[in-house]
Protein backbone atom coordinates (compact mmCIF):
# COMPACT_ATOMS: atom_id res chain seq x y z
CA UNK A 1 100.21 76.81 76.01
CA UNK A 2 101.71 73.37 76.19
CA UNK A 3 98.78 71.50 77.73
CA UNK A 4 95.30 71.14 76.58
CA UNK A 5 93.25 73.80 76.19
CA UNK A 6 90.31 72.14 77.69
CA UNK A 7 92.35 72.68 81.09
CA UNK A 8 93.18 76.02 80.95
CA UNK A 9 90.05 76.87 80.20
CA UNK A 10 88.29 74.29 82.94
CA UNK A 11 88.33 76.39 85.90
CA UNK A 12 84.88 78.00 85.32
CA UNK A 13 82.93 80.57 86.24
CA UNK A 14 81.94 79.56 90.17
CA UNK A 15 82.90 82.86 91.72
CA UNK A 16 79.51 85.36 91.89
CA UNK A 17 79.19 89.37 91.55
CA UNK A 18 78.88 89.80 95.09
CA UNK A 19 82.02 87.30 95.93
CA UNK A 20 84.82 89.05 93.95
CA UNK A 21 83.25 92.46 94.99
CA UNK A 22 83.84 91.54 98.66
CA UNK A 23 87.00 90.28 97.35
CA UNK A 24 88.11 93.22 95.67
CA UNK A 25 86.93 95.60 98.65
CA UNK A 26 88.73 94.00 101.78
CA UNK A 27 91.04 91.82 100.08
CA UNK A 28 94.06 94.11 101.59
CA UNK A 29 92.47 93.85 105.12
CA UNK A 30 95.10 91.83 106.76
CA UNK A 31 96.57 91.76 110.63
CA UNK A 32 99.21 93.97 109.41
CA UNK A 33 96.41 96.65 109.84
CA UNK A 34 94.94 95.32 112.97
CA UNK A 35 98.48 94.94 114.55
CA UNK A 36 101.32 94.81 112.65
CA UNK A 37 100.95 98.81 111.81
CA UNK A 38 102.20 99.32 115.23
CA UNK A 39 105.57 98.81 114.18
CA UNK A 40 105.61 101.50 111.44
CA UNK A 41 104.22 103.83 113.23
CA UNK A 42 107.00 103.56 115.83
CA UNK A 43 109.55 103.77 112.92
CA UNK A 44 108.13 107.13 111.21
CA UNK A 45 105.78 108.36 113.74
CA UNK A 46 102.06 110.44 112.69
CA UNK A 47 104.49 111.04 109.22
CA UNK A 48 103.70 107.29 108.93
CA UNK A 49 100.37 108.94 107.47
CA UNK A 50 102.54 110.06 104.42
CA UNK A 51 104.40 106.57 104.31
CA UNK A 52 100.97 104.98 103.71
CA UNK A 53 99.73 107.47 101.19
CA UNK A 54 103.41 106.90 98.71
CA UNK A 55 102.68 103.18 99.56
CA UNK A 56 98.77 103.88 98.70
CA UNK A 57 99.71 106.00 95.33
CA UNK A 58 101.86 103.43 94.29
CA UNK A 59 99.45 100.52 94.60
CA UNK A 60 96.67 102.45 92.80
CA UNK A 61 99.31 103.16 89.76
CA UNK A 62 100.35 99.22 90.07
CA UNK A 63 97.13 98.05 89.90
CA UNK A 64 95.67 100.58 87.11
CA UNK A 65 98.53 99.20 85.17
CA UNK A 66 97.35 95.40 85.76
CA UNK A 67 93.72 96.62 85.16
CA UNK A 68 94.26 97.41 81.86
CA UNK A 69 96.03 94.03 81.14
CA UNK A 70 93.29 91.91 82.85
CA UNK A 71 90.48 93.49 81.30
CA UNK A 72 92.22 92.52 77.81
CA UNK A 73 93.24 89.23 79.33
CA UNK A 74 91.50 87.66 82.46
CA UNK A 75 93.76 84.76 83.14
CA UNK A 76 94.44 82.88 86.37
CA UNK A 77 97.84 83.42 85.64
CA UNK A 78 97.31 87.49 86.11
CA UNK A 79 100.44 89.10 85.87
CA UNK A 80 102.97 86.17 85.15
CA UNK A 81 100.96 85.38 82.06
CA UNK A 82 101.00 88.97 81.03
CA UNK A 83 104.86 88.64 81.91
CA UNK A 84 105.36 85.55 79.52
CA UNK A 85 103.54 87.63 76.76
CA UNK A 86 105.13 90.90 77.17
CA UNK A 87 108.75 90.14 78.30
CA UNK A 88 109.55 86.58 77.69
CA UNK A 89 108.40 82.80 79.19
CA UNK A 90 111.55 83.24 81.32
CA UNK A 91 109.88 85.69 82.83
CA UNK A 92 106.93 84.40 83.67
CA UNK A 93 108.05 81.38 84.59
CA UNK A 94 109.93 83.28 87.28
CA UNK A 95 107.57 85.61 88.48
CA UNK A 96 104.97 83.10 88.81
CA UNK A 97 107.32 80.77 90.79
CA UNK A 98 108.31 83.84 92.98
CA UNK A 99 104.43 84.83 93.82
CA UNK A 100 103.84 80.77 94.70
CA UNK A 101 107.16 80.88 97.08
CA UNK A 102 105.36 83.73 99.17
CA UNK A 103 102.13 83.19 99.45
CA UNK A 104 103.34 79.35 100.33
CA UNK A 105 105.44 80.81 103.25
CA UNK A 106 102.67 83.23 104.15
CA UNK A 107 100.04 80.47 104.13
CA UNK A 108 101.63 79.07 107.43
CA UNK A 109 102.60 82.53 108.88
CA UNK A 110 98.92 83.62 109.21
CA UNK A 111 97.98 79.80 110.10
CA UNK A 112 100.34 80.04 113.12
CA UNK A 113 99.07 83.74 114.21
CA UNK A 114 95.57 82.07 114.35
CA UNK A 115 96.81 79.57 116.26
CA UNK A 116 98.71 81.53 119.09
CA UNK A 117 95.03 83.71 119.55
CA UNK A 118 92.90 80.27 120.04
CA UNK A 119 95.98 78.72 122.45
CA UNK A 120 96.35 82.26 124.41
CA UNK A 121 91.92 82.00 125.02
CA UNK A 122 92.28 77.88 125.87
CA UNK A 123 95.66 77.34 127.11
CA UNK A 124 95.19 73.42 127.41
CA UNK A 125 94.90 72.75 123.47
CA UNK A 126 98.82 73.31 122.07
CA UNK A 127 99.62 75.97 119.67
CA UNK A 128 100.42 73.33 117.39
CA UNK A 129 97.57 70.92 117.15
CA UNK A 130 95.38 74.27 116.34
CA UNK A 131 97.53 75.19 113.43
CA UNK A 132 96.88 72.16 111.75
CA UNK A 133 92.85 72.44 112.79
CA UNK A 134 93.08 75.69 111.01
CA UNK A 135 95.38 74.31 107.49
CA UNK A 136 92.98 71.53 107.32
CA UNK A 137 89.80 73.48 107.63
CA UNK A 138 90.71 76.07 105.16
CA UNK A 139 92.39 73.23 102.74
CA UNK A 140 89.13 71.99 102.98
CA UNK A 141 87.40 74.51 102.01
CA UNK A 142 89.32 75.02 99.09
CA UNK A 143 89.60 71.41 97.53
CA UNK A 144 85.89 70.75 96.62
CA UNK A 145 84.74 74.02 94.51
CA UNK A 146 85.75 77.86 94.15
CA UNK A 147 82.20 78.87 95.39
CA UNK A 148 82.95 77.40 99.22
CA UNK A 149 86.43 79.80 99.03
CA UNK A 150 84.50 82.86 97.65
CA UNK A 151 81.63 82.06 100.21
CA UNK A 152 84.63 81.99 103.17
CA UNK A 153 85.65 85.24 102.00
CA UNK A 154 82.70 87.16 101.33
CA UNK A 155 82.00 86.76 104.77
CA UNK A 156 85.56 86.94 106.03
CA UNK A 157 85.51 90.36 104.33
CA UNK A 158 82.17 90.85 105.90
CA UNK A 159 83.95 90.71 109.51
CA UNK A 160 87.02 92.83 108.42
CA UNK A 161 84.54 95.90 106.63
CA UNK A 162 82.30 96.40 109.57
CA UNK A 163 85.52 96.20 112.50
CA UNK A 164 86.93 98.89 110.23
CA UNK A 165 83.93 101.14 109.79
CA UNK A 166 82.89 100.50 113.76
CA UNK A 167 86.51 101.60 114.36
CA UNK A 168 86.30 104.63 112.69
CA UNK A 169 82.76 105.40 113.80
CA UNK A 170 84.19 105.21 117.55
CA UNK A 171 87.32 107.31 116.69
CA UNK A 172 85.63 110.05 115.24
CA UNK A 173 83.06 110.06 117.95
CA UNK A 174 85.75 110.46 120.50
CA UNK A 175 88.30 113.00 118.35
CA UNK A 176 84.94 115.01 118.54
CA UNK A 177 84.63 114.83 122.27
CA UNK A 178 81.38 112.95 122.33
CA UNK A 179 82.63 109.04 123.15
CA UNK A 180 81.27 109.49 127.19
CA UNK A 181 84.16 106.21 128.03
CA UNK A 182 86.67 108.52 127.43
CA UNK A 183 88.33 112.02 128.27
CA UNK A 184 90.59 112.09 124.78
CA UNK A 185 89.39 115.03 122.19
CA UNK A 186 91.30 116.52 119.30
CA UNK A 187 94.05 115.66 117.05
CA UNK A 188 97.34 117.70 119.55
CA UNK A 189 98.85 114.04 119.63
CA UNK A 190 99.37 114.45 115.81
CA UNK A 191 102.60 116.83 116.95
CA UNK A 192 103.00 117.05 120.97
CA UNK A 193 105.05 114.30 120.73
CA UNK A 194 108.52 115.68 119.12
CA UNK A 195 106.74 116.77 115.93
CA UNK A 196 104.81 115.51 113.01
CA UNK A 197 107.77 114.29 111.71
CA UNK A 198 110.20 113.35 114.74
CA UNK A 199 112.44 110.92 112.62
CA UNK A 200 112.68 113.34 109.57
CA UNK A 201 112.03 111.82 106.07
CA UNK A 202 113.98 109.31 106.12
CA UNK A 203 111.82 106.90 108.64
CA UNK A 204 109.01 108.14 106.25
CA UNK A 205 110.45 106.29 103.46
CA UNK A 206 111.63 103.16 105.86
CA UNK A 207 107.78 102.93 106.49
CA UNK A 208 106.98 102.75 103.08
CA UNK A 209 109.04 99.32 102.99
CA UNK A 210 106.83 98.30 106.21
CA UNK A 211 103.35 99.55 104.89
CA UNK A 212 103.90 98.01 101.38
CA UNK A 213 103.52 94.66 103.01
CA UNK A 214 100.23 95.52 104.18
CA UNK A 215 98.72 96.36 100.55
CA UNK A 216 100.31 93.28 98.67
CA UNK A 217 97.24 90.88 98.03
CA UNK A 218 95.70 94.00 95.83
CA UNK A 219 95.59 91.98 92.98
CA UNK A 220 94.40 88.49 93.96
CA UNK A 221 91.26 90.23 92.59
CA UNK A 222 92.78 90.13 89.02
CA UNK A 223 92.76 86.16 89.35
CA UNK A 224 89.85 85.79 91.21
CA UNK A 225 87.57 87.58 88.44
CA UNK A 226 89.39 85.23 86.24
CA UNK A 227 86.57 82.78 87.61
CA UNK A 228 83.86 85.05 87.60
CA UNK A 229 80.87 85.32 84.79
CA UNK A 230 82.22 88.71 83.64
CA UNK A 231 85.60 89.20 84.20
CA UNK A 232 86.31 92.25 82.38
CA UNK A 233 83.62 93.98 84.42
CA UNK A 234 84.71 92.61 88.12
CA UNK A 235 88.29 94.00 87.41
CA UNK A 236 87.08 97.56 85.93
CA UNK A 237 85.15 97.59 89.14
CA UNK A 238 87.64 96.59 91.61
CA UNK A 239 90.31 99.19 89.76
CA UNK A 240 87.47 102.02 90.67
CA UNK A 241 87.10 100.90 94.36
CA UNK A 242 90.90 100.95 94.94
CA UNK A 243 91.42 104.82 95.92
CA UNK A 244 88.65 104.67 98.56
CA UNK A 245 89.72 101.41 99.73
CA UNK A 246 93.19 102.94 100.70
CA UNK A 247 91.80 106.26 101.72
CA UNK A 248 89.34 105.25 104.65
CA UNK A 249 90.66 101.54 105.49
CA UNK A 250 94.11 102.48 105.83
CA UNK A 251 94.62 106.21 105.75
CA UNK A 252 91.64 107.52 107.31
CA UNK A 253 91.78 104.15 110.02
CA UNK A 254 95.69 105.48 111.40
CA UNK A 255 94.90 109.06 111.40
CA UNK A 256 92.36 108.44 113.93
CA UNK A 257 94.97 105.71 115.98
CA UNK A 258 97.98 108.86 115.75
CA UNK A 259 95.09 111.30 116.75
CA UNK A 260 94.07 109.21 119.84
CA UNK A 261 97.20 107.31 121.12
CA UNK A 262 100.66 109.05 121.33
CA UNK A 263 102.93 107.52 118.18
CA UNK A 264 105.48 106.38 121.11
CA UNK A 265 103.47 104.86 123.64
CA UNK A 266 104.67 101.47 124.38
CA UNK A 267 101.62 100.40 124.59
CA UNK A 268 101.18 100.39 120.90
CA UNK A 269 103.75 97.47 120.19
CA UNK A 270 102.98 95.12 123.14
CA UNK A 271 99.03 95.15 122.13
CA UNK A 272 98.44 96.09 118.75
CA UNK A 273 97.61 98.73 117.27
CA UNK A 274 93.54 98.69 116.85
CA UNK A 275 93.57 96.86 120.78
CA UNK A 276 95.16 99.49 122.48
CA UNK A 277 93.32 102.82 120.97
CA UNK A 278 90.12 101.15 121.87
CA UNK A 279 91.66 100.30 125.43
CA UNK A 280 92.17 103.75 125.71
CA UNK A 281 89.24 104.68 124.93
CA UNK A 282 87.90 102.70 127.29
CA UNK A 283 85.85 100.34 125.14
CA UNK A 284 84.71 97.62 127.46
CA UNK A 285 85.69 94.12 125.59
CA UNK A 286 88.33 95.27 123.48
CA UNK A 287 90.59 92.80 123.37
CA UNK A 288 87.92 90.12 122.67
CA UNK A 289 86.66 92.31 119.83
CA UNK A 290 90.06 92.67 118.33
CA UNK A 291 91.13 88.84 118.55
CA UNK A 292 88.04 88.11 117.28
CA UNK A 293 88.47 90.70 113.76
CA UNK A 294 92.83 89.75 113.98
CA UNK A 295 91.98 85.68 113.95
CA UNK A 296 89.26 86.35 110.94
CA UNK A 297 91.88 88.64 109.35
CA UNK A 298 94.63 86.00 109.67
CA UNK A 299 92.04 82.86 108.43
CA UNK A 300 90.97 85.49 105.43
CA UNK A 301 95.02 86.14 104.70
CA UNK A 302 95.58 82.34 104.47
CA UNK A 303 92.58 81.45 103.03
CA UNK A 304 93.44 83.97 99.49
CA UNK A 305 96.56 82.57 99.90
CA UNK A 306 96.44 79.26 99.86
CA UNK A 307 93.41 80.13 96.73
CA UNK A 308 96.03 82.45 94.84
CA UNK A 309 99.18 79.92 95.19
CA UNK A 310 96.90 77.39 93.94
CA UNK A 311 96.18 79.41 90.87
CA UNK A 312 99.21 80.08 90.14
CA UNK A 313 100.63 77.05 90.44
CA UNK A 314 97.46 75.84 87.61
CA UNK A 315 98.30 78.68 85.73
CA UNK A 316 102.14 77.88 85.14
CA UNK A 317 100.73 74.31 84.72
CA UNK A 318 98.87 75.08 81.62
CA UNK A 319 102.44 77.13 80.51
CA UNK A 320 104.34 74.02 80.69
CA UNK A 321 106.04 76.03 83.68
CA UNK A 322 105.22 73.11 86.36
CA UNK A 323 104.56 69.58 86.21
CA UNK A 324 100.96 69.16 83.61
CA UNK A 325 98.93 67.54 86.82
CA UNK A 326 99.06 71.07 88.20
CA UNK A 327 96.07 71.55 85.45
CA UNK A 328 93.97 68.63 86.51
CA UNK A 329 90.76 70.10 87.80
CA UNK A 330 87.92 68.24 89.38
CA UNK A 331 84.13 68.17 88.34
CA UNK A 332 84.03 71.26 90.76
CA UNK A 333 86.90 72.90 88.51
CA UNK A 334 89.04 73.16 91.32
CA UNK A 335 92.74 72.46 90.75
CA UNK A 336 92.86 69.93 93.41
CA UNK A 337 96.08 68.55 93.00
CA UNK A 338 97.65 72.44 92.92
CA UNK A 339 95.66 73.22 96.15
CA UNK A 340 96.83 69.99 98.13
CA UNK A 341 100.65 70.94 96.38
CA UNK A 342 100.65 74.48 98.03
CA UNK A 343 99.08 73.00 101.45
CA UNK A 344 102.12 70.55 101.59
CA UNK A 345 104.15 73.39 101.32
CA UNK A 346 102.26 75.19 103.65
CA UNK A 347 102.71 72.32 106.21
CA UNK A 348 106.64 72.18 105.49
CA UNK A 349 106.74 75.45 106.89
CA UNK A 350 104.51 74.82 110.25
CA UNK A 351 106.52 72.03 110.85
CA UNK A 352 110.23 74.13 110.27
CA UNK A 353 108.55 76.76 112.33
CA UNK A 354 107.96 74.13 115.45
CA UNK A 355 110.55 71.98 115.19
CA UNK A 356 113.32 74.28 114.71
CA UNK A 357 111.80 77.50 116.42
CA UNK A 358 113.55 80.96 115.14
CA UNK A 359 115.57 79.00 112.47
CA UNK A 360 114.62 77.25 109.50
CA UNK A 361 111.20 79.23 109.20
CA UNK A 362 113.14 82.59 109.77
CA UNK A 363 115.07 82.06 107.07
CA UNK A 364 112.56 80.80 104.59
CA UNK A 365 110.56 83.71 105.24
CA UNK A 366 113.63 86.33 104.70
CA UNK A 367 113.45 85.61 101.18
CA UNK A 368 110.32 87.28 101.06
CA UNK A 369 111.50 90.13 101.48
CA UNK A 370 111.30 92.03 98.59
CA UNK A 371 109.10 89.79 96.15
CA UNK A 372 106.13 92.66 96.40
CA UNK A 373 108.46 95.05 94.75
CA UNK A 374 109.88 92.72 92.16
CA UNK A 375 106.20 91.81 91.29
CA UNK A 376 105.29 95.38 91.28
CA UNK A 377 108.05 96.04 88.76
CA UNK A 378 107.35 93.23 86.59
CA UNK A 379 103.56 94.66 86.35
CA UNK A 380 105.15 98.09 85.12
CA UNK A 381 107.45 96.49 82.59
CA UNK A 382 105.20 94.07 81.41
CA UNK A 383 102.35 96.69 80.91
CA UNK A 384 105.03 99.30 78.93
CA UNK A 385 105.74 96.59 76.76
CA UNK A 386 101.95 95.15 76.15
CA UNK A 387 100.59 98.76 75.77
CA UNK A 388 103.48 100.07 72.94
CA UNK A 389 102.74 96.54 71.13
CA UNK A 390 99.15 97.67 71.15
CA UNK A 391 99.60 100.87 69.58
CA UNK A 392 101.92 99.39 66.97
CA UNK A 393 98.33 97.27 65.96
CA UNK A 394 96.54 100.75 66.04
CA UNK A 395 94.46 99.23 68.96
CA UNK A 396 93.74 101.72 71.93
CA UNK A 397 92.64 99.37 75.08
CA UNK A 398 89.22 100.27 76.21
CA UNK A 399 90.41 100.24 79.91
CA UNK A 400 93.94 102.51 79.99
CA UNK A 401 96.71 103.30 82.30
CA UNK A 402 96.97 106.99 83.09
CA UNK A 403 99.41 109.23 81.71
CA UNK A 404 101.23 106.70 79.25
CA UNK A 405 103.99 106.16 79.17
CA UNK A 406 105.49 108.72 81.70
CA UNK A 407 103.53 107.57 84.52
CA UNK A 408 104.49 103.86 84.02
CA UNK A 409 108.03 104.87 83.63
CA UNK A 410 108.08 106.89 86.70
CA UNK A 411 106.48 104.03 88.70
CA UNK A 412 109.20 101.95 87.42
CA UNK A 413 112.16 104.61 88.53
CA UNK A 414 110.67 104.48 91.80
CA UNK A 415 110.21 100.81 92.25
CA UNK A 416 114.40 100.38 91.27
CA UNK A 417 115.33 103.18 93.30
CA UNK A 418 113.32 101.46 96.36
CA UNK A 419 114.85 98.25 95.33
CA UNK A 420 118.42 99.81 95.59
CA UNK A 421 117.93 101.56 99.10
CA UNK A 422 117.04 98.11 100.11
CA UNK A 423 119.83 97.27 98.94
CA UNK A 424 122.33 99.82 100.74
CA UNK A 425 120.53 99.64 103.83
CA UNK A 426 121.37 97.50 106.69
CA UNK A 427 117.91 97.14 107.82
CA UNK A 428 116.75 95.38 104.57
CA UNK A 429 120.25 94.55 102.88
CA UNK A 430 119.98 91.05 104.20
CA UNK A 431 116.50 90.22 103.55
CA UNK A 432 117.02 92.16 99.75
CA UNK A 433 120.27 89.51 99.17
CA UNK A 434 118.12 86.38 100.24
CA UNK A 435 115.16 87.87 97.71
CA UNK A 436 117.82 88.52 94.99
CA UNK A 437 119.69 84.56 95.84
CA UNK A 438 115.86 83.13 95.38
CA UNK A 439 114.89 85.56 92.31
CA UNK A 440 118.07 84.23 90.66
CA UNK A 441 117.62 80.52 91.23
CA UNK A 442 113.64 80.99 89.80
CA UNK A 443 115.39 82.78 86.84
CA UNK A 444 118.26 79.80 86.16
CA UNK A 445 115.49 77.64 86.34
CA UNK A 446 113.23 79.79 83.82
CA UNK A 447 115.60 80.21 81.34
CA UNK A 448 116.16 76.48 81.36
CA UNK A 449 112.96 75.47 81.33
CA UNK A 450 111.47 77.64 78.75
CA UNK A 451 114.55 77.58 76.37
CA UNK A 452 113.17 77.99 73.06
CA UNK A 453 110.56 79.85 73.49
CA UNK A 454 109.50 83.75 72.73
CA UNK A 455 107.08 86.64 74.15
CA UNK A 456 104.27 86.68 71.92
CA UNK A 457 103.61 90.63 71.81
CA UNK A 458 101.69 89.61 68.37
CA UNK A 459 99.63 87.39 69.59
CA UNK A 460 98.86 89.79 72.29
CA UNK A 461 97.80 92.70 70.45
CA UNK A 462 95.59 90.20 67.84
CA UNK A 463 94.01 88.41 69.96
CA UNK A 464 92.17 92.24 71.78
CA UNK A 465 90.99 92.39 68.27
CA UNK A 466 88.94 88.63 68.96
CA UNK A 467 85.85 88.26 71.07
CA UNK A 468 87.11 87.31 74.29
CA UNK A 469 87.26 83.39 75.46
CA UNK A 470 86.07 84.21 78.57
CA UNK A 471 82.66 85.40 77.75
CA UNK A 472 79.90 83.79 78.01
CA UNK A 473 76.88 83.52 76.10
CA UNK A 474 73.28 83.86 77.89
């Protein structure tokens, strides 16, 4: 590191058992369940059920492989200090840099969906003036210690759980012909409508680029445990929670939505996905319920976001990757000066998005496009590399990535070849190109910046022999 190691090691342990396991559960709970799936179910139809399992196979590989580096490691930093150590400071420095630009544009994105749900239930209060309630609140929340952000969430999470399990509760109740509100039974809509597959394979694949979006945020858990008493622990945890996570929030939660609403009712789109099966099933406040669990969702979204960009931002302070104030932490060990950074970028983008409507913002956000999967693949390459330097020591890691090093390769094939469709496509060649025009100005500015310096594999391996910095003694 090239600051002091009295701030990289300042941000404490404030985050409790109960916080990063709430954390860990619903952390992928986002409006892109609530609503946004609504769009890739159009595009691949009940198949969309396979779309989300690839997408759900592929996070559970991902964050396996990022489990076994943050049990070694906990670090704020998660998988852009793990990059830095296993394939080079240039690429951390860029990776790190990447994961702040998103969550930075997301941060307003989910502020602005909040918004639009308060100004559609009081019309009289603009959009506007209840995005900025909403930055300042959360900002807020996250500027005086890490305990009031995993407080917010733990209950945030709270909210998101229960809609999910009442949902599917409701939706079994009625596929089994017992919900009395409503006259739909059985699972026929799975294939009346042109098939289980009605768009072929193809559209199965284009809603794995859709659905992918919805599971990125797995591994804010990795930095969040970072600031936990037992780090090592919270992230073994979290890793074992992952496959049911996927199975009943996401899997289990469309297959009842396909079962009970036709995949190409228009409907779907102009209400949202979890609004309109519970409008057909004639559940009496539905909307309410669902603006209620989408705003929560949203505040949730931005609130790990702005908490994660802050992080990071710290976390390439202490690298010598951003300016050295990005380390300062207050007597609450919060990074304040990184939190009120990535809020100022957060209001940039609130203010593009109103000022210039459809423009400015659009654009910005199109270079998102593909940072998941270039994240994802810098997990895979960093943990190949970490693991072989491991077994050169003769160390085994205690917590290990299956079938090494085939599965890790595989999951690295499949990443590239994704990347490259993206790439030939005209759906996603545009938003790929912005990624790639981003990705390449973060690495110009890497290689500059951390000329000089080398991956310290060594290092790496030695230091799993050491007793952990992070723990604690009682």
């Amino acid at each position: 590191m090239n600051q002091t190691d009295n701030n990289a090691s300042s941000l404490g342990n404030g985050l409790s058992s109960r916080q990063v396991a709430m954390i860990s559960i619903a952390g992928i709970i986002g409006a892109g369940l609530f609503v946004g799936s609504s769009s890739a179910i159009a595009m691949a139809g009940p198949a969309i059920l396979i779309s989300y399992a690839i997408t759900g196979l592929m996070v559970l590989v991902i964050m396996r492989m990022l489990g076994e580096m943050a049990v070694l490691h906990p670090d704020s930093g998660s998988f852009s200090t793990y990059a830095t150590k296993a394939i080079g400071p240039w690429a951390g420095f860029t990776i790190g840099w990447l994961y702040w630009w998103f969550w930075v544009l997301i941060i307003p994105v989910e502020a602005i969906a909040g918004a639009n749900i308060l100004n559609a239930a009081v019309p009289e209060i603009p959009a506007w003036l209840f995005t900025v309630a909403i930055m300042v609140l959360l900002t807020i929340t996250n500027l005086f210690n890490v305990k009031n952000f995993g407080e917010f969430e733990f209950w945030f999470s709270i909210v998101k759980v229960a809609a999910i399990i009442a949902f599917i509760v409701i939706g079994i109740v009625a596929i089994t012909g017992h919900l009395p509100t409503s006259n739909i039974s059985g699972v026929s809509r799975l294939w009346d409508h042109g098939g289980f597959m009605p768009h072929g394979f193809g559209a199965v694949l284009s809603g794995v680029l859709i659905t992918i979006f919805s599971f990125f945020g797995a591994e804010i858990v990795t930095i969040a445990a970072a600031e936990s008493d037992n780090p090592a622990e919270q992230i073994r945890r979290s890793n074992g929670l992952v496959v049911y996570r996927i199975a009943l929030f996401y899997i289990l939660s469309i297959f009842l939505v396909v079962s009970l609403v036709g995949w190409n009712d228009a409907g779907l789109k102009t209400q949202g996905t979890f609004q309109y099966a519970l409008s057909q099933l004639n559940i009496p406040g539905a909307k309410l319920m669902v603006d209620i669990v989408v705003f929560v969702a949203v505040c949730s979204c931005m609130n790990s976001g702005l908490y994660t960009a802050s992080r990071m931002l710290y976390s390439l302070g202490t690298r010598g990757d951003a300016p050295a104030r990005m380390c300062r932490v207050s007597k609450g060990n919060v990074p304040r000066i990184a939190v009120l950074s990535s809020t100022l970028a957060g209001f940039v983008g609130c203010f593009a998005n109103y000022a210039f409507p459809g423009k400015v913002f659009d654009f910005l956000l199109s270079t998102t496009g593909a940072i998941a999967l270039i994240v994802y693949l810098v997990v895979a390459i960093s943990q190949l590399r970490m693991r072989f330097a491991l077994q050169r020591q003769g160390i085994e890691p205690e917590f290990r990535m299956w079938l090494f090093p085939w599965l890790t390769l595989a999951t690295i094939a499949v990443i590239v070849a994704v990347l490259g469709y993206m790439f030939v496509s005209e759906q996603y060649r545009y938003e790929t190109l912005m990624t790639a025009a981003v990705t390449l100005i973060m690495l110009g500015c890497g290689l500059y910046t951390t000329r000089g310096r080398k991956a310290d594999l060594v290092g790496t391996a030695q230091s799993h022999l050491r007793k952990p910095a992070y723990q604690t003694t009682k």
